[in-house]
PDB file of N, CA and C in Angstrom:
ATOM      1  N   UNK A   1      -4.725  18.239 -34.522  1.00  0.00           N
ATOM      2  CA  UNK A   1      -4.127  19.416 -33.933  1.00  0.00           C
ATOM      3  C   UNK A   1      -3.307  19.004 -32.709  1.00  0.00           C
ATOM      4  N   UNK A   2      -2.134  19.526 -32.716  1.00  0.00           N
ATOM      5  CA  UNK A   2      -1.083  19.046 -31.593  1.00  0.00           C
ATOM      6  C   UNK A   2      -1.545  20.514 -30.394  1.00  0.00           C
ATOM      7  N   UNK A   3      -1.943  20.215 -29.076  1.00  0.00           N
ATOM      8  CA  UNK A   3      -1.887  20.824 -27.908  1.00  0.00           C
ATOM      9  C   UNK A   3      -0.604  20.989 -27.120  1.00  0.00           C
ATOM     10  N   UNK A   4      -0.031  21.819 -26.723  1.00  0.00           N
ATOM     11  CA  UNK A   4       1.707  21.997 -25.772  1.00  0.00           C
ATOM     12  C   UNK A   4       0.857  22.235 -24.671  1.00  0.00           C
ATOM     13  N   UNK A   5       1.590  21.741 -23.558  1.00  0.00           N
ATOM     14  CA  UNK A   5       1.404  21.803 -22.091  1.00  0.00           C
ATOM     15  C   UNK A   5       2.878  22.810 -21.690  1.00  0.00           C
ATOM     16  N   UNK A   6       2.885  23.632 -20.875  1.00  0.00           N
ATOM     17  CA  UNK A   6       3.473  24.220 -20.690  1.00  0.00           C
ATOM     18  C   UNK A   6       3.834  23.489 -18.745  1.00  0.00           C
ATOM     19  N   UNK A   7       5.133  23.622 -18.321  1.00  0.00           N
ATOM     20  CA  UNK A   7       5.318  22.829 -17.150  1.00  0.00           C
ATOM     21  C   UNK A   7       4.693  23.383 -15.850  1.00  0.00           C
ATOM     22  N   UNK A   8       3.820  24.676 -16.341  1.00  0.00           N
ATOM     23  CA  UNK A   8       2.818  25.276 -15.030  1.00  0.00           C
ATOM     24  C   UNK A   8       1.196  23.901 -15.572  1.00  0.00           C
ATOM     25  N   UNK A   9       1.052  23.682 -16.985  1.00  0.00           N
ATOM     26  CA  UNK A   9       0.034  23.260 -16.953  1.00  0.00           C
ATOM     27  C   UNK A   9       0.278  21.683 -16.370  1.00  0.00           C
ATOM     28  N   UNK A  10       1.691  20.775 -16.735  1.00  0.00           N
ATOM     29  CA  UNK A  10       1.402  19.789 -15.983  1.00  0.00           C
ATOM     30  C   UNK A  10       1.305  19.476 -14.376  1.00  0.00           C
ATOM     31  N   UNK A  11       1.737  20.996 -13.719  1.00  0.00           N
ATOM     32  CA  UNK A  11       1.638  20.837 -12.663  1.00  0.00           C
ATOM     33  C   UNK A  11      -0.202  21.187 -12.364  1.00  0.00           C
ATOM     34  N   UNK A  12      -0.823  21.777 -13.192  1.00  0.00           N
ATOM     35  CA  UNK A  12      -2.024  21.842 -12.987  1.00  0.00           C
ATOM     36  C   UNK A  12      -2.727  20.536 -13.150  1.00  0.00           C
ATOM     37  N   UNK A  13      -2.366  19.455 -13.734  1.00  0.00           N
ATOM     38  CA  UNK A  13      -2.387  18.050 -14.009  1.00  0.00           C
ATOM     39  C   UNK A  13      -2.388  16.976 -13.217  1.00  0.00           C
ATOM     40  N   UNK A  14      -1.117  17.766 -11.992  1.00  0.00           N
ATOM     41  CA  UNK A  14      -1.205  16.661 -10.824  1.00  0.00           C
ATOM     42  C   UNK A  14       0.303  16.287 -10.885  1.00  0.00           C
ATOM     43  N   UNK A  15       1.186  16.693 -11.858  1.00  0.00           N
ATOM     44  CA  UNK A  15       2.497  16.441 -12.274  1.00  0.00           C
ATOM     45  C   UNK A  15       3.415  17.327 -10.885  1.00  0.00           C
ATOM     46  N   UNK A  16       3.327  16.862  -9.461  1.00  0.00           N
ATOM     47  CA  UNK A  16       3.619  17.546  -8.431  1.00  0.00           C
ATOM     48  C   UNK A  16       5.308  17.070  -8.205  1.00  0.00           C
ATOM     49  N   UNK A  17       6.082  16.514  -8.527  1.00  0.00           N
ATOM     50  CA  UNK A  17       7.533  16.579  -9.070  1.00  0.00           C
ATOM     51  C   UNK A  17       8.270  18.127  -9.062  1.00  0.00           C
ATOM     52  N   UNK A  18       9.676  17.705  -8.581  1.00  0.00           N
ATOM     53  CA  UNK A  18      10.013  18.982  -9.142  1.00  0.00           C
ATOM     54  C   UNK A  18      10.409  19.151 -10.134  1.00  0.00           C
ATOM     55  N   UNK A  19      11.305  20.345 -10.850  1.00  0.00           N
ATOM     56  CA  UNK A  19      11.673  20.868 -12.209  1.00  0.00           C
ATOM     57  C   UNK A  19      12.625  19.597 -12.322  1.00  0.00           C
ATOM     58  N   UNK A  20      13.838  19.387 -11.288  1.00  0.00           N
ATOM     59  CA  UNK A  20      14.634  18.566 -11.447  1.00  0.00           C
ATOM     60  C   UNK A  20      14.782  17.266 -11.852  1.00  0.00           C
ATOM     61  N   UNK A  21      13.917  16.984 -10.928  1.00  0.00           N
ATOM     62  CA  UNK A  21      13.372  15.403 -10.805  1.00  0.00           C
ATOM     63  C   UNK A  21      12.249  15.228 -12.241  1.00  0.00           C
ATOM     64  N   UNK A  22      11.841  16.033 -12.903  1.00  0.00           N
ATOM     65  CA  UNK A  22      11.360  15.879 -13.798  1.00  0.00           C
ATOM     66  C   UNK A  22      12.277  15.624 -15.394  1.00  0.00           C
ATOM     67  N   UNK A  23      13.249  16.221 -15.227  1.00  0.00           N
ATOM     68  CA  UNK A  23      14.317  16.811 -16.105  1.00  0.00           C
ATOM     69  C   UNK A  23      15.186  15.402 -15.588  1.00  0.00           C
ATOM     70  N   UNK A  24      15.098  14.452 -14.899  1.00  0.00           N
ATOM     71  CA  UNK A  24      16.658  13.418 -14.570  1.00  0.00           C
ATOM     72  C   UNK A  24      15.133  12.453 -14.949  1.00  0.00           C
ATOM     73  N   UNK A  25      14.391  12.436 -14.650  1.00  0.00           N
ATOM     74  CA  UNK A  25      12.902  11.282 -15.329  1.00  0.00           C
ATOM     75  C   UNK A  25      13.225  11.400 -17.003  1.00  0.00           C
ATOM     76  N   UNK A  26      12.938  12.759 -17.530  1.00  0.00           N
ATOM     77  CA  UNK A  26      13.458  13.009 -19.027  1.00  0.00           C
ATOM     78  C   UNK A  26      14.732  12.559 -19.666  1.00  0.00           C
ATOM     79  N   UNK A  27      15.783  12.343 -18.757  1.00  0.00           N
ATOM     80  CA  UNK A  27      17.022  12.181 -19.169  1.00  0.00           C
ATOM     81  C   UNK A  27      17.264  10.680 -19.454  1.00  0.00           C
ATOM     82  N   UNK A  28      16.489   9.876 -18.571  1.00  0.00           N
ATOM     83  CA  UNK A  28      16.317   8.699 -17.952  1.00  0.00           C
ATOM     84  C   UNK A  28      15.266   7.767 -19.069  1.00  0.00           C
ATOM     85  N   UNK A  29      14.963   8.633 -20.259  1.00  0.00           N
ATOM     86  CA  UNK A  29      13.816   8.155 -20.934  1.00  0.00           C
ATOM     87  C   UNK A  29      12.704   7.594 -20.603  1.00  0.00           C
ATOM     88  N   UNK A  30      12.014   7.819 -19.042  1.00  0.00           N
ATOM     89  CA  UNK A  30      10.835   7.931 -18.321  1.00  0.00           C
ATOM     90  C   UNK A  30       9.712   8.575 -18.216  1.00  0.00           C
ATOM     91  N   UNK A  31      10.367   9.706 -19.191  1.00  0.00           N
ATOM     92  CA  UNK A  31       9.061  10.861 -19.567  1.00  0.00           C
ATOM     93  C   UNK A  31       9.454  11.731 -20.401  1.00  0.00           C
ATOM     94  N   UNK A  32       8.172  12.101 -21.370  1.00  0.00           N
ATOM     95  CA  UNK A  32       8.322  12.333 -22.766  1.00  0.00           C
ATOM     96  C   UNK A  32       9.337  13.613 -22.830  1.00  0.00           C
ATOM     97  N   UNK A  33      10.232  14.029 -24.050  1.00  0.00           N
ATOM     98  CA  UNK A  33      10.726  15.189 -23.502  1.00  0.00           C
ATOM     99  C   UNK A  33      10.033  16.258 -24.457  1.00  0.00           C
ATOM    100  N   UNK A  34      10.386  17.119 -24.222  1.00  0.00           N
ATOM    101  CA  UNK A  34       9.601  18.509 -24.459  1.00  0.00           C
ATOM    102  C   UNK A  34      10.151  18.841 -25.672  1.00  0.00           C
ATOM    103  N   UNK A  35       9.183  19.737 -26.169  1.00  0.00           N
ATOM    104  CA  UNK A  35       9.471  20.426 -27.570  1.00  0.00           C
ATOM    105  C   UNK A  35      10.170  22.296 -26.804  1.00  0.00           C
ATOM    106  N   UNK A  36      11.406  22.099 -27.479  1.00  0.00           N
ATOM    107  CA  UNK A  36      12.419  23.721 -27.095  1.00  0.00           C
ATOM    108  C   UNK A  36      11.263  24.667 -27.972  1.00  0.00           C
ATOM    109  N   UNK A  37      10.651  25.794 -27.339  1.00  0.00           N
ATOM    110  CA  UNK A  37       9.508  26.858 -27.515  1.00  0.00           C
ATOM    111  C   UNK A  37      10.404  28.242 -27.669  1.00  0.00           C
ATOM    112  N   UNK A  38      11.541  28.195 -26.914  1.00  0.00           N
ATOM    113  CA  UNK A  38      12.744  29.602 -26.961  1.00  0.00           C
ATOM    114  C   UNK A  38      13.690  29.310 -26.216  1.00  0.00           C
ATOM    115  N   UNK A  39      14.220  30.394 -25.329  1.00  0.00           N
ATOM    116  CA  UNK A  39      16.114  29.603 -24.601  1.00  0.00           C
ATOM    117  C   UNK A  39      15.040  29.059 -23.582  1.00  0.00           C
ATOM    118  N   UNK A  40      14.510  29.844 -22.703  1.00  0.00           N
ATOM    119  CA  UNK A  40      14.070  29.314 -21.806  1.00  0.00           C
ATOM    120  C   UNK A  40      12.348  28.176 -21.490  1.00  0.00           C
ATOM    121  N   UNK A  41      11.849  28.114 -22.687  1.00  0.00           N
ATOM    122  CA  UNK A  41      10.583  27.936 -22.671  1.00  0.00           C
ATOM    123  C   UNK A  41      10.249  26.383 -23.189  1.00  0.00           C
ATOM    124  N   UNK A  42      10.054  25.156 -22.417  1.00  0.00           N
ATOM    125  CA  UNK A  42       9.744  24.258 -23.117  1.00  0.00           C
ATOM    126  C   UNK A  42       8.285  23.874 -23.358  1.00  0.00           C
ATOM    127  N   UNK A  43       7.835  22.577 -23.993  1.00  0.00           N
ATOM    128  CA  UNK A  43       6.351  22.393 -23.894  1.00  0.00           C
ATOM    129  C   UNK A  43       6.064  21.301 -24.419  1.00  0.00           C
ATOM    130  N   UNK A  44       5.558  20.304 -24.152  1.00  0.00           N
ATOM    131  CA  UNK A  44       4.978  19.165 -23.644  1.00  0.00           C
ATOM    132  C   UNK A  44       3.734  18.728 -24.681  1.00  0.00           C
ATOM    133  N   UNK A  45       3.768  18.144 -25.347  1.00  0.00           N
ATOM    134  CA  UNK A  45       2.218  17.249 -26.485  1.00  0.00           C
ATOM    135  C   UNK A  45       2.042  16.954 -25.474  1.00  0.00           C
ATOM    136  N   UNK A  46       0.539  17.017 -25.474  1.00  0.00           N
ATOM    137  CA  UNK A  46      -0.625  16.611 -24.616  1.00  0.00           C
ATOM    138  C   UNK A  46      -0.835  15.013 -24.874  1.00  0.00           C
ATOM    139  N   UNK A  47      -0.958  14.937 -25.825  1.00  0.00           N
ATOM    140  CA  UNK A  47      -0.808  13.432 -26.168  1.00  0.00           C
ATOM    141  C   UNK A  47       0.020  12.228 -25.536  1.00  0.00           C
ATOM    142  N   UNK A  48       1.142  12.411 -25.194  1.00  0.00           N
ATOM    143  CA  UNK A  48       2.143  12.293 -24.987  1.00  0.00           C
ATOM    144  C   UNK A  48       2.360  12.119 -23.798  1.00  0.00           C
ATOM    145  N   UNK A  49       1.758  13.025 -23.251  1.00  0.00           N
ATOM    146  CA  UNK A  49       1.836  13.250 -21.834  1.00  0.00           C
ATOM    147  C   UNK A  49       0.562  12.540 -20.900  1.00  0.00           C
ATOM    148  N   UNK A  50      -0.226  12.475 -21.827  1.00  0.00           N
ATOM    149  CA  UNK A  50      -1.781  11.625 -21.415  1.00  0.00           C
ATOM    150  C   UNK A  50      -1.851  10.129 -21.596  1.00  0.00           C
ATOM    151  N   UNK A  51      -0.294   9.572 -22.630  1.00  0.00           N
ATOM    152  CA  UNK A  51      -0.079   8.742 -22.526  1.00  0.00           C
ATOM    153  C   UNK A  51       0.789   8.159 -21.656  1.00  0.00           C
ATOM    154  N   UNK A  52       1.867   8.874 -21.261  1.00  0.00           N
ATOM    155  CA  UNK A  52       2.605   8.546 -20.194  1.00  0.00           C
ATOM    156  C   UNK A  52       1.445   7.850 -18.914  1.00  0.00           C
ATOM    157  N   UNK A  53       0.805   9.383 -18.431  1.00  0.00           N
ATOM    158  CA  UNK A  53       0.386   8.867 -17.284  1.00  0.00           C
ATOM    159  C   UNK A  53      -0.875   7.824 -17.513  1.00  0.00           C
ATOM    160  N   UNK A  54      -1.282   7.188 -18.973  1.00  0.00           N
ATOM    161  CA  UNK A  54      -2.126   6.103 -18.732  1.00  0.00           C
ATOM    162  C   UNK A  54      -0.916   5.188 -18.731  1.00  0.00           C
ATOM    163  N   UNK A  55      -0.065   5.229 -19.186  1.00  0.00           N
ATOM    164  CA  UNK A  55       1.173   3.950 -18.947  1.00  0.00           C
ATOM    165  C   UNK A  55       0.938   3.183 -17.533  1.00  0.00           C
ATOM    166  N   UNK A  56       1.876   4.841 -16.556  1.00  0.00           N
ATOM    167  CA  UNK A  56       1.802   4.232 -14.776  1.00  0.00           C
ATOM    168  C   UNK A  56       0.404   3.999 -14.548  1.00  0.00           C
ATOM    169  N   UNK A  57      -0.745   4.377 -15.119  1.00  0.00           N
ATOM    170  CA  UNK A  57      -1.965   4.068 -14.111  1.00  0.00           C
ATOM    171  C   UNK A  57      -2.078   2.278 -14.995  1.00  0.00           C
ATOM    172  N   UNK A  58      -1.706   1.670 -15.858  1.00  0.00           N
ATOM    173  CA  UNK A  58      -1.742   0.637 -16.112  1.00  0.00           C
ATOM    174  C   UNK A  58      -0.633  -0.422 -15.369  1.00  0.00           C
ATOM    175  N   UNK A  59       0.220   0.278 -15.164  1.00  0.00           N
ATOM    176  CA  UNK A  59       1.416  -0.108 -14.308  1.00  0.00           C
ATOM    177  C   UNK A  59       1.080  -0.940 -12.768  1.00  0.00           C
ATOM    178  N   UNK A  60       0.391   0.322 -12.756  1.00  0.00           N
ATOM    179  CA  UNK A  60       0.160   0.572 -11.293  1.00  0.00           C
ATOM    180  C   UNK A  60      -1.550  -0.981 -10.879  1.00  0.00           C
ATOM    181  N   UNK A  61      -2.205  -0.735 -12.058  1.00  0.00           N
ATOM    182  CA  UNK A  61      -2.823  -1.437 -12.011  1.00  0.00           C
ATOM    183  C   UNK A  61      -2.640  -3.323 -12.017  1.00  0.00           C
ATOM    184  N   UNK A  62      -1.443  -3.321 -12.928  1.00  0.00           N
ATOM    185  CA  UNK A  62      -0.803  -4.680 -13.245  1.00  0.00           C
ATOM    186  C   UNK A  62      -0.108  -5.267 -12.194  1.00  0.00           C
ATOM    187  N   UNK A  63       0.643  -4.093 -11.258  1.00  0.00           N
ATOM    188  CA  UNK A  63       1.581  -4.654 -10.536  1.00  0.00           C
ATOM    189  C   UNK A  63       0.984  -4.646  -9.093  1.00  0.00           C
ATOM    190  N   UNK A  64      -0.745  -4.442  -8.908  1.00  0.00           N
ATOM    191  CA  UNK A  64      -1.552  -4.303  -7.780  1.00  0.00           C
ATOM    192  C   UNK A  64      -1.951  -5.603  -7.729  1.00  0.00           C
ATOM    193  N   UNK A  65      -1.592  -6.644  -6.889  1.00  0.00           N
ATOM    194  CA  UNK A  65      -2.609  -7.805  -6.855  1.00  0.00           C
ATOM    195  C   UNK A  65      -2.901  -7.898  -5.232  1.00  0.00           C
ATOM    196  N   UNK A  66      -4.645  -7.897  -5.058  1.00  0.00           N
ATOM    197  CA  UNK A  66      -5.249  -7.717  -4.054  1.00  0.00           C
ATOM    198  C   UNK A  66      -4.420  -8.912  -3.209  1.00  0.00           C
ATOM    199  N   UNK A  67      -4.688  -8.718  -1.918  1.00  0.00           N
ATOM    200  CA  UNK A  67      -4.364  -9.986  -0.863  1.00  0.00           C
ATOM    201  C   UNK A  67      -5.930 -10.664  -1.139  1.00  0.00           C
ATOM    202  N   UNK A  68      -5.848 -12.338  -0.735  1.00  0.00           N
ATOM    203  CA  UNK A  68      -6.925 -12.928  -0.613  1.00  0.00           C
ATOM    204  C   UNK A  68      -7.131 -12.540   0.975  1.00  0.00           C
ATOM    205  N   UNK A  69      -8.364 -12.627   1.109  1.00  0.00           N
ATOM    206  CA  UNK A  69      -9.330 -12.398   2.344  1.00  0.00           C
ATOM    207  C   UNK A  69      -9.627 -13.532   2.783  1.00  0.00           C
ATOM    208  N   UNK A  70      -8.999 -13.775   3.998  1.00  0.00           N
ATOM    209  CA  UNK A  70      -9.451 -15.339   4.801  1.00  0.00           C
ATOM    210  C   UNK A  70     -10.618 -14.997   5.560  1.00  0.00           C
ATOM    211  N   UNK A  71     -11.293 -15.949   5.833  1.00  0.00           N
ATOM    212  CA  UNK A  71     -12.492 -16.629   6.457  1.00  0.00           C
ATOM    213  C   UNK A  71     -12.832 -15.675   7.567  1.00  0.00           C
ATOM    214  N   UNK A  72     -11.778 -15.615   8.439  1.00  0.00           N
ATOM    215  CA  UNK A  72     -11.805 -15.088  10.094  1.00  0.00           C
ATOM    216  C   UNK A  72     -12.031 -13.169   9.444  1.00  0.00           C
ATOM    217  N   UNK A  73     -10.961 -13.245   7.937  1.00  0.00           N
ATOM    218  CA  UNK A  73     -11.204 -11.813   8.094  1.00  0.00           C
ATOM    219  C   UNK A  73     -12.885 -11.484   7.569  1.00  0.00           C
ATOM    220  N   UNK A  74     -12.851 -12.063   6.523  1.00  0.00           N
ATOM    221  CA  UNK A  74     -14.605 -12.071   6.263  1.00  0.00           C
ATOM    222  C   UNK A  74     -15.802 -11.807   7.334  1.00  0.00           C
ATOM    223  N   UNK A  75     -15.227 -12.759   8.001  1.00  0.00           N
ATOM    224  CA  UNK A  75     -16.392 -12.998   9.153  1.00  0.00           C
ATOM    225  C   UNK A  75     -16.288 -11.732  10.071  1.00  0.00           C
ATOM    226  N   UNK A  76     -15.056 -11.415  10.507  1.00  0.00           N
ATOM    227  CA  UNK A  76     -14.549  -9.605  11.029  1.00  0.00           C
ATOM    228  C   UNK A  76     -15.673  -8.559  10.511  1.00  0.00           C
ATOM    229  N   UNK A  77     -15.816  -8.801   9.169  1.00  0.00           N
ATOM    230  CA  UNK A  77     -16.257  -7.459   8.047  1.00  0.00           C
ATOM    231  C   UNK A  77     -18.031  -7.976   8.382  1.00  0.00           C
ATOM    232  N   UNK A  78     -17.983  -9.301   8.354  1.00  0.00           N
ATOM    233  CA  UNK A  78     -19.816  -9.033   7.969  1.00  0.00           C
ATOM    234  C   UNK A  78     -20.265  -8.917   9.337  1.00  0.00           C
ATOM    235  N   UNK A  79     -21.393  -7.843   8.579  1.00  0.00           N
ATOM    236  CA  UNK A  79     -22.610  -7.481   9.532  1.00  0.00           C
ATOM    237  C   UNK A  79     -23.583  -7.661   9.461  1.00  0.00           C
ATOM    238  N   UNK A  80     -24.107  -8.868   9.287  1.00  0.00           N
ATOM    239  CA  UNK A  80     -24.989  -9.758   8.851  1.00  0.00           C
ATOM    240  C   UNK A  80     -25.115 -10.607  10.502  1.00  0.00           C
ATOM    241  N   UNK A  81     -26.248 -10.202  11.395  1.00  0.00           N
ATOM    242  CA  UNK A  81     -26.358 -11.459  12.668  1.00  0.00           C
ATOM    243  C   UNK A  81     -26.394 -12.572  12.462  1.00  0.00           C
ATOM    244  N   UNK A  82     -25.885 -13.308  13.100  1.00  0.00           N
ATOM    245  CA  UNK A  82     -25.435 -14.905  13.282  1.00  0.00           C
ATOM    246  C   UNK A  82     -26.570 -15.531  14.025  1.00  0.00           C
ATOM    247  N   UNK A  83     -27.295 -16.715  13.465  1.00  0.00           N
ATOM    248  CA  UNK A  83     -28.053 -16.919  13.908  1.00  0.00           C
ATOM    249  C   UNK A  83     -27.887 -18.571  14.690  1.00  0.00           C
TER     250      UNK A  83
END
């Protein structure tokens, strides 16, 4: 069964973008585009859209590489007494 998101529900999603900037992301082939519902009404597979945003959270994850933690900073953090 195919689910439509309607663009009030991806903003219920966290999809905090505007109409515009959503619509030049769409144009841009950055995000999925919508299924036409009437003149004015579009709507969004859930699928689709749940895949997008696991895309960036993989993105986001790939292109995160921690700093290494030197010695002095270690020693900063522990709270462990020195004996």
């Amino acid at each position: 069964m195919v689910i439509l998101l309607s663009l009030r529900d991806l903003r219920r999603r966290g999809m905090s973008i505007s109409k515009s900037q959503l619509y030049e992301l769409m144009s841009q082939g950055s995000f999925p585009k919508p299924i036409k519902m009437g003149n004015r009404l579009n709507a969004w597979i859930e699928s689709e859209y749940d895949a997008w945003v696991e895309a960036r959270k993989e993105e986001r994850d790939r292109d995160h590489v921690p700093a290494p933690v030197s010695e002095t900073e270690y020693s900063a953090t522990d709270h462990h007494p020195t004996t």
